[in-house]
N, C-alpha and C. Protein backbone atom coordinates (compact mmCIF):
# COMPACT_ATOMS: atom_id res chain seq x y z
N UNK A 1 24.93 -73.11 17.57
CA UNK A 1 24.23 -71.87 17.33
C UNK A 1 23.15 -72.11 16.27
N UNK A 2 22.05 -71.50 16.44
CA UNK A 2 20.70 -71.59 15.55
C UNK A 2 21.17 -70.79 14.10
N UNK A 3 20.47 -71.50 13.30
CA UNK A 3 20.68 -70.97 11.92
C UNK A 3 19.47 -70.46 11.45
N UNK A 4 18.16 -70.62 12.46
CA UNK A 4 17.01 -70.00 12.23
C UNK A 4 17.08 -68.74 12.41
N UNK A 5 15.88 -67.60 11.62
CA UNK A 5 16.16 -66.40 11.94
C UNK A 5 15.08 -65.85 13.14
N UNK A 6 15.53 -64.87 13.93
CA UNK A 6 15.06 -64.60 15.28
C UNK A 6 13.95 -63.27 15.01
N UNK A 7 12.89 -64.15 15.27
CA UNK A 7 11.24 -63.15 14.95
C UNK A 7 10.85 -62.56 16.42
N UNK A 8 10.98 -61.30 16.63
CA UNK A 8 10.40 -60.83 17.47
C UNK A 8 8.96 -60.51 17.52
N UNK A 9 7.97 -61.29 18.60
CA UNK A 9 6.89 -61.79 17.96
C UNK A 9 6.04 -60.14 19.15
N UNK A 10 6.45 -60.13 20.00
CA UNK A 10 6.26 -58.98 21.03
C UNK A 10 6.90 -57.85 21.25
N UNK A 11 6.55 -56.74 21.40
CA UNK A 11 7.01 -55.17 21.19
C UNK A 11 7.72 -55.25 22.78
N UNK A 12 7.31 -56.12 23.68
CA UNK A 12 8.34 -55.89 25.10
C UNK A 12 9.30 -56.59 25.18
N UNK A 13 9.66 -57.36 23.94
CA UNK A 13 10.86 -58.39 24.09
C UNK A 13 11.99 -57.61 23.46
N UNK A 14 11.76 -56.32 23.03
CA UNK A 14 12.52 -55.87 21.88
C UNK A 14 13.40 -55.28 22.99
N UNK A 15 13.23 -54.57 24.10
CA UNK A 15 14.30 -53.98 24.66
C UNK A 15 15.53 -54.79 25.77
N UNK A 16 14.91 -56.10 26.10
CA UNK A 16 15.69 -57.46 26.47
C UNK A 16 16.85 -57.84 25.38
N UNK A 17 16.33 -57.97 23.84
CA UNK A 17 16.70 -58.76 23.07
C UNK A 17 18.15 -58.01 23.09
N UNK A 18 17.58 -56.40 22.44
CA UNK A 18 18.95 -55.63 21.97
C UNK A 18 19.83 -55.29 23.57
N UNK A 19 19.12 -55.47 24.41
CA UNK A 19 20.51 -55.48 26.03
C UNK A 19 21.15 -56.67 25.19
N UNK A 20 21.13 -57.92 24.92
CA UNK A 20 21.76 -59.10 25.21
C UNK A 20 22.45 -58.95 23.62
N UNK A 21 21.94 -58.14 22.38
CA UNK A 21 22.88 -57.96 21.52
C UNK A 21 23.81 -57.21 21.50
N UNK A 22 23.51 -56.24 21.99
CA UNK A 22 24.41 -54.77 22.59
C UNK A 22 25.56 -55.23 23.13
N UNK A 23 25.39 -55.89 24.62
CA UNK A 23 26.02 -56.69 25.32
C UNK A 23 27.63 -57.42 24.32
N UNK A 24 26.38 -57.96 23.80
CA UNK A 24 27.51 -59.26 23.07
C UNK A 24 28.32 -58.27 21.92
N UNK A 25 28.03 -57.50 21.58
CA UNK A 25 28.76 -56.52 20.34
C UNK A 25 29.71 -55.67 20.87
N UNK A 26 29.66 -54.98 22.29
CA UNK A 26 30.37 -55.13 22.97
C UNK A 26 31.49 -55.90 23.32
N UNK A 27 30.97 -56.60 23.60
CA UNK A 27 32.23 -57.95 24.59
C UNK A 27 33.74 -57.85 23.72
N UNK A 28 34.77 -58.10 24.20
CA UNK A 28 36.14 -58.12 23.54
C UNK A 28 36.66 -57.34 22.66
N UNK A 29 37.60 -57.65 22.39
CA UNK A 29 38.14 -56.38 21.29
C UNK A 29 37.66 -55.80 19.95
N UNK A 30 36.75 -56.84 19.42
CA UNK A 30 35.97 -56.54 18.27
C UNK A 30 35.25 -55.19 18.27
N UNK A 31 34.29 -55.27 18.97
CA UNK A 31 33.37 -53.86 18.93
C UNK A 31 32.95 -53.84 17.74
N UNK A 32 31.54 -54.63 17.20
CA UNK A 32 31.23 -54.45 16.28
C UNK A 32 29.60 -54.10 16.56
N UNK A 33 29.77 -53.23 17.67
CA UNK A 33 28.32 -52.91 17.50
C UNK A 33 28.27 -51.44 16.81
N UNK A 34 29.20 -50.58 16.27
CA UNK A 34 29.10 -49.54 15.35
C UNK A 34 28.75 -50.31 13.84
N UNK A 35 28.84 -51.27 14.00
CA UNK A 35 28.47 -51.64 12.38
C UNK A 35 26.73 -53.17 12.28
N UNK A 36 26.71 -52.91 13.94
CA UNK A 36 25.05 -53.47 13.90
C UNK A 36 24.36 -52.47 14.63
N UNK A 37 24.77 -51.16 14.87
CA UNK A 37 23.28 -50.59 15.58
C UNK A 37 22.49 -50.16 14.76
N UNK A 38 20.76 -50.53 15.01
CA UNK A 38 19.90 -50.10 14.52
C UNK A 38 19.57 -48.73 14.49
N UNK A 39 20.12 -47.69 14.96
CA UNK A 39 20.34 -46.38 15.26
C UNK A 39 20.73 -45.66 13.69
N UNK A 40 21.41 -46.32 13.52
CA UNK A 40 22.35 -45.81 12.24
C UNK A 40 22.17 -45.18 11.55
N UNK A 41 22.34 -43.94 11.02
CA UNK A 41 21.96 -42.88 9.82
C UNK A 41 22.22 -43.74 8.77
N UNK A 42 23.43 -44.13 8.67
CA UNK A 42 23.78 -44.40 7.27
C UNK A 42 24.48 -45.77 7.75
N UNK A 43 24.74 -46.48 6.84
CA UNK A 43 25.23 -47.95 6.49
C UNK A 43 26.39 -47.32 6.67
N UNK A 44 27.43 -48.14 7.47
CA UNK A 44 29.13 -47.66 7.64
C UNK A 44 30.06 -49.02 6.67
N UNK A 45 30.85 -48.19 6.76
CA UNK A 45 31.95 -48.72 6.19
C UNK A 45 32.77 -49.89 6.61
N UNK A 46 32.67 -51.15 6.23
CA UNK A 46 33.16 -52.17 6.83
C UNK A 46 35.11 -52.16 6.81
N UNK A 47 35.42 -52.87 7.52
CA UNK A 47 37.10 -53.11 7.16
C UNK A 47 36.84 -53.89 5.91
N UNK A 48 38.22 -53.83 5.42
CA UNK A 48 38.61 -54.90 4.63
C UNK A 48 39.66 -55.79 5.68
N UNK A 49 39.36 -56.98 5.07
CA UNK A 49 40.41 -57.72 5.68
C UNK A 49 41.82 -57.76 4.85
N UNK A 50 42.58 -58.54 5.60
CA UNK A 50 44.13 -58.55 4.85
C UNK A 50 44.20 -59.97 4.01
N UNK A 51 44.95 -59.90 3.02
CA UNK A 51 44.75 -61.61 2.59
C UNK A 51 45.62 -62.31 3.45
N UNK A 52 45.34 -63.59 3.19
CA UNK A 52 46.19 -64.63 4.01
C UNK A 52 47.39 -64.77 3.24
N UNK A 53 48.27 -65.06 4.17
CA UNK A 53 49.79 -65.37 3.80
C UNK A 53 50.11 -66.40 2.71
N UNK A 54 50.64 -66.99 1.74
CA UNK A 54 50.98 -68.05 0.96
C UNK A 54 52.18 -68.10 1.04
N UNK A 55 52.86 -69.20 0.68
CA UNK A 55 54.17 -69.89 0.71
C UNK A 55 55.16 -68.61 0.40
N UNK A 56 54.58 -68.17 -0.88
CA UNK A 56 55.89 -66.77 -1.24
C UNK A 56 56.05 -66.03 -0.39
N UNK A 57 54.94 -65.78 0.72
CA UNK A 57 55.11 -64.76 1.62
C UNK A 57 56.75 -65.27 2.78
N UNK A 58 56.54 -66.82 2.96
CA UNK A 58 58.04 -67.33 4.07
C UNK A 58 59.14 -67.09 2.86
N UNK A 59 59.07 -67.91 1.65
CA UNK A 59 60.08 -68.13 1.11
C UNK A 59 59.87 -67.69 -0.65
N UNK A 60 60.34 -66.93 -1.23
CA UNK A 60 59.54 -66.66 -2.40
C UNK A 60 60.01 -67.37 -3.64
N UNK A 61 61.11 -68.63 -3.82
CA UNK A 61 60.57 -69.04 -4.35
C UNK A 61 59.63 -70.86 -4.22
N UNK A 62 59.25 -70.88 -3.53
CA UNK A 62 58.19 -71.65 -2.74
C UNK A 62 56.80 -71.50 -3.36
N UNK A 63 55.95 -72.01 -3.71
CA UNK A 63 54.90 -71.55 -4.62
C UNK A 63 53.46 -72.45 -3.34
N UNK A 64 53.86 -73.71 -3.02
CA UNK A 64 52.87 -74.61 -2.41
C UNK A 64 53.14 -74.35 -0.86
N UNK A 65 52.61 -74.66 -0.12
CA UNK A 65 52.82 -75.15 1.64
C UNK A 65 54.06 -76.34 1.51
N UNK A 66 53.14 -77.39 0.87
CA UNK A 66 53.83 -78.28 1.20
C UNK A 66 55.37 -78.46 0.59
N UNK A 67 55.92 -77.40 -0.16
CA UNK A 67 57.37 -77.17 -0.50
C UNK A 67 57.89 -76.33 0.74
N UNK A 68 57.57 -76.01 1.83
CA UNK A 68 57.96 -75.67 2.80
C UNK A 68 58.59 -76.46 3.93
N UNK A 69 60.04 -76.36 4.58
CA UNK A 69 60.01 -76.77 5.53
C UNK A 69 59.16 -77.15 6.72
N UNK A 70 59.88 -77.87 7.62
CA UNK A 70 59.36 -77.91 8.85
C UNK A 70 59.47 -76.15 9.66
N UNK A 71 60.33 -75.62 9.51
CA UNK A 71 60.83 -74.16 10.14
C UNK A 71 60.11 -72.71 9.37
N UNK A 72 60.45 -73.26 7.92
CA UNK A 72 59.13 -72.33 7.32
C UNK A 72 57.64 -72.29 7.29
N UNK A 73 57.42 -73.68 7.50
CA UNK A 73 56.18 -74.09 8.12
C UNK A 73 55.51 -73.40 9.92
N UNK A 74 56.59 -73.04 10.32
CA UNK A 74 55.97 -72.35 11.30
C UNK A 74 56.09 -70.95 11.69
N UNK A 75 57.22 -70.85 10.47
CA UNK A 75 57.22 -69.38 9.81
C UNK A 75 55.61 -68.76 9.62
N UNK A 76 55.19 -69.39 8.78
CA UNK A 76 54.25 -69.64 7.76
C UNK A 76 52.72 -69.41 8.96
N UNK A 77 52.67 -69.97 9.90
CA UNK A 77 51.73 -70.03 10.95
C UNK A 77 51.71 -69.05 11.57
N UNK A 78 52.72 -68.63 11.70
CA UNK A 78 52.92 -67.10 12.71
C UNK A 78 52.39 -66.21 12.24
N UNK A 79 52.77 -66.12 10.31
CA UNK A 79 52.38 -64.80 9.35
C UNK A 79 50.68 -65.53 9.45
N UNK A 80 49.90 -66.37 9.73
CA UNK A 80 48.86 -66.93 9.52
C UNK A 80 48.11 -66.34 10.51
């Protein structure tokens, strides 16, 4: 994927471009085209995410991964 940023250099490319962003913001369970449409009154509210799991989360007193079993270790992947 390009890390350049995408210049719309023509006023007739603009309604192609946003089908194929629309499209893709769309696609799967995400649906994050409420938080890219150019439509937008106002800037919305993003999620927060959840933190990631650490060792205390399988076993609490466990502080590292690698003080984890093989079994808590996939404990550990599941909560991951």
């Amino acid at each position: 994927m390009s890390s350049k940023p995408v210049v719309l250099v023509y006023s007739d490319t603009w309604e192609p471009f946003l089908f194929i962003i629309k499209t893709m913001a769309f696609a799967g369970k995400r649906d994050i085209w409420k938080f890219i449409n150019p439509s937008l009154i106002a800037e919305p509210t993003l999620p927060t995410l959840a933190e990631p799991p650490t060792a205390t989360s399988v076993v609490a007193e466990k502080t590292t991964l690698v003080k984890l079993t093989a079994d808590e270790r996939d404990a550990y992947k599941l909560l991951y």
